[in-house]
Protein backbone atom coordinates (compact mmCIF):
# COMPACT_ATOMS: atom_id res chain seq x y z
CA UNK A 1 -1.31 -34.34 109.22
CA UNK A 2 1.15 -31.68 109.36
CA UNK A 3 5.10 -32.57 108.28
CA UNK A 4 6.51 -28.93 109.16
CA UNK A 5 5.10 -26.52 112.07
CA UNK A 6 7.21 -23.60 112.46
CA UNK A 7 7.04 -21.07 115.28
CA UNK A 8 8.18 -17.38 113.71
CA UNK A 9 8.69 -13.68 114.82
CA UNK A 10 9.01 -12.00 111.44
CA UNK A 11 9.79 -8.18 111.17
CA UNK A 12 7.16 -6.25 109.88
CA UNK A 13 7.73 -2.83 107.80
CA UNK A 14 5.21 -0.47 106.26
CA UNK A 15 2.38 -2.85 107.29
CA UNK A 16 3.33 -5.57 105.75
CA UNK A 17 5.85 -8.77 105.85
CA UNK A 18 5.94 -10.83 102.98
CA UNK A 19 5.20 -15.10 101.73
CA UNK A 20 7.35 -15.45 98.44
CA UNK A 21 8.41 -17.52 95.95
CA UNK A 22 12.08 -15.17 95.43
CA UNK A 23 14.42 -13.86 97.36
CA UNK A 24 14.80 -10.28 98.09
CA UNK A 25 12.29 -7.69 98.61
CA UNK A 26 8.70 -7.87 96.74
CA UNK A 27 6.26 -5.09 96.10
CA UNK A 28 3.17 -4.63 97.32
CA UNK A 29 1.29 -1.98 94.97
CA UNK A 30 -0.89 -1.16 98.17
CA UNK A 31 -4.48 -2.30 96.50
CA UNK A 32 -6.60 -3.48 99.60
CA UNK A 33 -9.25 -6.19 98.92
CA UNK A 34 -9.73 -7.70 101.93
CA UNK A 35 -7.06 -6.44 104.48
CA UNK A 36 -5.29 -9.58 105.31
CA UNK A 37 -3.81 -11.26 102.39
CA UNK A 38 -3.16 -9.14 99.17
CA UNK A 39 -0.75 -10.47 95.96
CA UNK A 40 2.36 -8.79 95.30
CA UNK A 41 3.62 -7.21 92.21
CA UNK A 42 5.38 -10.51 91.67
CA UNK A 43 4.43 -13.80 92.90
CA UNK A 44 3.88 -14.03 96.50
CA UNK A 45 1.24 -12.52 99.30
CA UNK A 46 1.57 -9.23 101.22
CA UNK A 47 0.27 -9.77 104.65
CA UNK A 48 -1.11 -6.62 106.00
CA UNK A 49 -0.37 -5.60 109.83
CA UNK A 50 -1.50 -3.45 112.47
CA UNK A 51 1.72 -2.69 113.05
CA UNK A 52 3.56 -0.15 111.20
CA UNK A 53 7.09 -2.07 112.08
CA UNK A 54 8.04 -4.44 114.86
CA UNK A 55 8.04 -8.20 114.84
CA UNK A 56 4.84 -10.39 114.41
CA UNK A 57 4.40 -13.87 115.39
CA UNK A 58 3.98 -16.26 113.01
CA UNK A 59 2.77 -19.93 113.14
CA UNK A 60 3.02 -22.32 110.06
CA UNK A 61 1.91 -25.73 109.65
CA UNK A 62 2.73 -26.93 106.05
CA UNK A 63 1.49 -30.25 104.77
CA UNK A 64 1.63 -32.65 101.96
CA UNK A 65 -2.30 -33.76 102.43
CA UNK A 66 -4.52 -31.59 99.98
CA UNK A 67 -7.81 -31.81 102.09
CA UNK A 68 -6.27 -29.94 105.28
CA UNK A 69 -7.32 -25.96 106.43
CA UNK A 70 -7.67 -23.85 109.44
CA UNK A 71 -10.26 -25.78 111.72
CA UNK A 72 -11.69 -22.93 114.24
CA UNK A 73 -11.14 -20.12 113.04
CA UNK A 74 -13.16 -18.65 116.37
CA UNK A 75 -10.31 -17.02 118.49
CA UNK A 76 -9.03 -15.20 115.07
CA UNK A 77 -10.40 -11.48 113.70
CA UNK A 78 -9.74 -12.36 110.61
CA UNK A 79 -9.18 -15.14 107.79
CA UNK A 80 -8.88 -15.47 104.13
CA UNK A 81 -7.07 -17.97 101.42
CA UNK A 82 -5.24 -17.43 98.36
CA UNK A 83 -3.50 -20.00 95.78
CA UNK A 84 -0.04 -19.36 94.43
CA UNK A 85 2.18 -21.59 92.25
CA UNK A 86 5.92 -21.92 93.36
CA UNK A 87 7.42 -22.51 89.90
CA UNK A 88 10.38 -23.34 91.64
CA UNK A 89 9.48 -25.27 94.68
CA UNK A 90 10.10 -22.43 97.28
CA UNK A 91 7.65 -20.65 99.81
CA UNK A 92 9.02 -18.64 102.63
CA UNK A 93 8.04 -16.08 104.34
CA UNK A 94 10.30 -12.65 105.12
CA UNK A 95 9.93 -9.26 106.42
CA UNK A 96 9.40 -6.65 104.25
CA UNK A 97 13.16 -5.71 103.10
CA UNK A 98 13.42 -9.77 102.37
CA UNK A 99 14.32 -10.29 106.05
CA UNK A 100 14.33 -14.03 106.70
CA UNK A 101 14.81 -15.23 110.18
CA UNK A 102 14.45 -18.54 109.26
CA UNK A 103 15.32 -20.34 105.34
CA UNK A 104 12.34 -23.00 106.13
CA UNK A 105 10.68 -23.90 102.75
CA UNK A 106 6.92 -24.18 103.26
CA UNK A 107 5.99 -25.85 99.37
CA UNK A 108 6.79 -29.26 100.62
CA UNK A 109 5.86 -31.17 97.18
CA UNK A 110 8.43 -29.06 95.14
CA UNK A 111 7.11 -26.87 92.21
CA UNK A 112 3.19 -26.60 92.01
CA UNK A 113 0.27 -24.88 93.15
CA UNK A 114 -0.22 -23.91 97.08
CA UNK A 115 -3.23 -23.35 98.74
CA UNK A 116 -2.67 -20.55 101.95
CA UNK A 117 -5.03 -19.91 104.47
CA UNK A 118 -4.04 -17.31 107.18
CA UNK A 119 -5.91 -16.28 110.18
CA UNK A 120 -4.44 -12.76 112.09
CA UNK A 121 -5.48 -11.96 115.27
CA UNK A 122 -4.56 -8.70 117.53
CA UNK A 123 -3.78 -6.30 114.55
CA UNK A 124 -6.09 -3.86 116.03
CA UNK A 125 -3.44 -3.66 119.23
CA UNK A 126 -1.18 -0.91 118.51
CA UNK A 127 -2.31 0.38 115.21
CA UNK A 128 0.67 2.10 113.37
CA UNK A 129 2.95 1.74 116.02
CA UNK A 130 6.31 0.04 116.45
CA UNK A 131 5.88 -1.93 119.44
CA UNK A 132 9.27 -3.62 121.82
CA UNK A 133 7.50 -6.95 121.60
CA UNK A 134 4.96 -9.00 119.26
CA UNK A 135 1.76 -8.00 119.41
CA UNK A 136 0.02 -9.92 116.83
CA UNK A 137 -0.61 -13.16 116.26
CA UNK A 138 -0.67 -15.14 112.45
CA UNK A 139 -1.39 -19.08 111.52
CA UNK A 140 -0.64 -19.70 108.36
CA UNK A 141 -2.02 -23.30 106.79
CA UNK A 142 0.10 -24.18 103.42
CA UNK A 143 -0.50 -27.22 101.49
CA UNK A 144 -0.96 -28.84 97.95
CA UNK A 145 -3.99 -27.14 95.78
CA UNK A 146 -5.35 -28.75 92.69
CA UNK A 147 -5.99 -25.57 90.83
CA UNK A 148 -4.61 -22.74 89.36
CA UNK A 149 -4.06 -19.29 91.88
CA UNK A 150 -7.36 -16.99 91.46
CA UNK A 151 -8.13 -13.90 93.87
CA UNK A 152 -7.94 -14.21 97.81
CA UNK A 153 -11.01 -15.21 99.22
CA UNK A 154 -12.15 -13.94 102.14
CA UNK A 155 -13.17 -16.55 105.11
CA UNK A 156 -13.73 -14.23 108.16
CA UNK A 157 -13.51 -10.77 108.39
CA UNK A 158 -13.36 -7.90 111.44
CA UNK A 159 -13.91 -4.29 111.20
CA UNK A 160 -10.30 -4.11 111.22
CA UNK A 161 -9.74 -3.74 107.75
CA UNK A 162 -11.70 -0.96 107.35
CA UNK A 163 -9.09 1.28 108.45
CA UNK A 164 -6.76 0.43 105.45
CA UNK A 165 -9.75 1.97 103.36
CA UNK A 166 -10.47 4.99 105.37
CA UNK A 167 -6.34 5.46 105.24
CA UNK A 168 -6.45 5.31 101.88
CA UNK A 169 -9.12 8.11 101.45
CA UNK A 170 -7.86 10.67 104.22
């Protein structure tokens, strides 16, 4: 059952467009460990692109049920889940500068802990580039988790982010 679905283009900037619990920018302190999901410097999730900058579309079911996740994860490159507590209640996502093109709260049970899954797809497109039009394609799954946050956990995984480590040691 999902009680908010959200369709999003959300500007991307050095790779990356942000889920947080604050408003403003976040850091990311660029440590790759899987390529898709990585934690900030404070709370919150970087979410790596192939993009360099441009806008990125974004789809986000949120729930109250704790037993829901991404289903087929067969037409995405790749996939991975993190926890994160909202202290506060709040979970949005915004581009890199804390660009929000839309104030929707994903943490639909107030403060607690948040399981997110996100799938990417396309990132591979236009590599670096800032492309006119979204090119790549996100699902983000939000809802209730029953534990503490602990590191991302990979559930699928292209070559794609391979090039964030081979970047890193030109």
């Amino acid at each position: 059952m999902t009680d908010l679905a959200k369709e999003l283009e959300i500007p991307a900037d050095y790779h990356q467009f942000h889920l947080t619990l604050s408003e403003g920018a976040d850091l990311w302190d660029g440590t790759v460990t899987n390529g898709l999901l990585e934690p900030l410097v404070g709370p919150g999730l970087a979410v790596l692109t192939g993009v360099r900058m441009g806008l990125v579309k974004c789809r986000v079911l949120a729930t109250s049920s704790t037993t829901s996740s991404l289903d087929d994860l067969g037409a995405w490159d790749d996939a991975a889940e993190a926890v994160l507590e909202a202290p506060r209640g709040m979970l949005q996502l915004r581009g890199w500068g804390g660009d929000m093109p839309d104030p929707a709260n994903f943490a639909l049970d107030g403060p607690g802990y948040y399981k997110v899954q996100c799938a990417a797809r396309g990132r591979n497109r236009q590599w670096d580039e800032a492309p006119d039009i979204a090119v790549e394609d996100y699902l983000f799954q939000i809802s209730p988790a029953v534990g503490p946050p602990g590191h991302v956990r990979t559930l699928k995984r292209s070559r794609f982010p391979e090039r964030w480590q081979l970047d890193d040691n030109a």
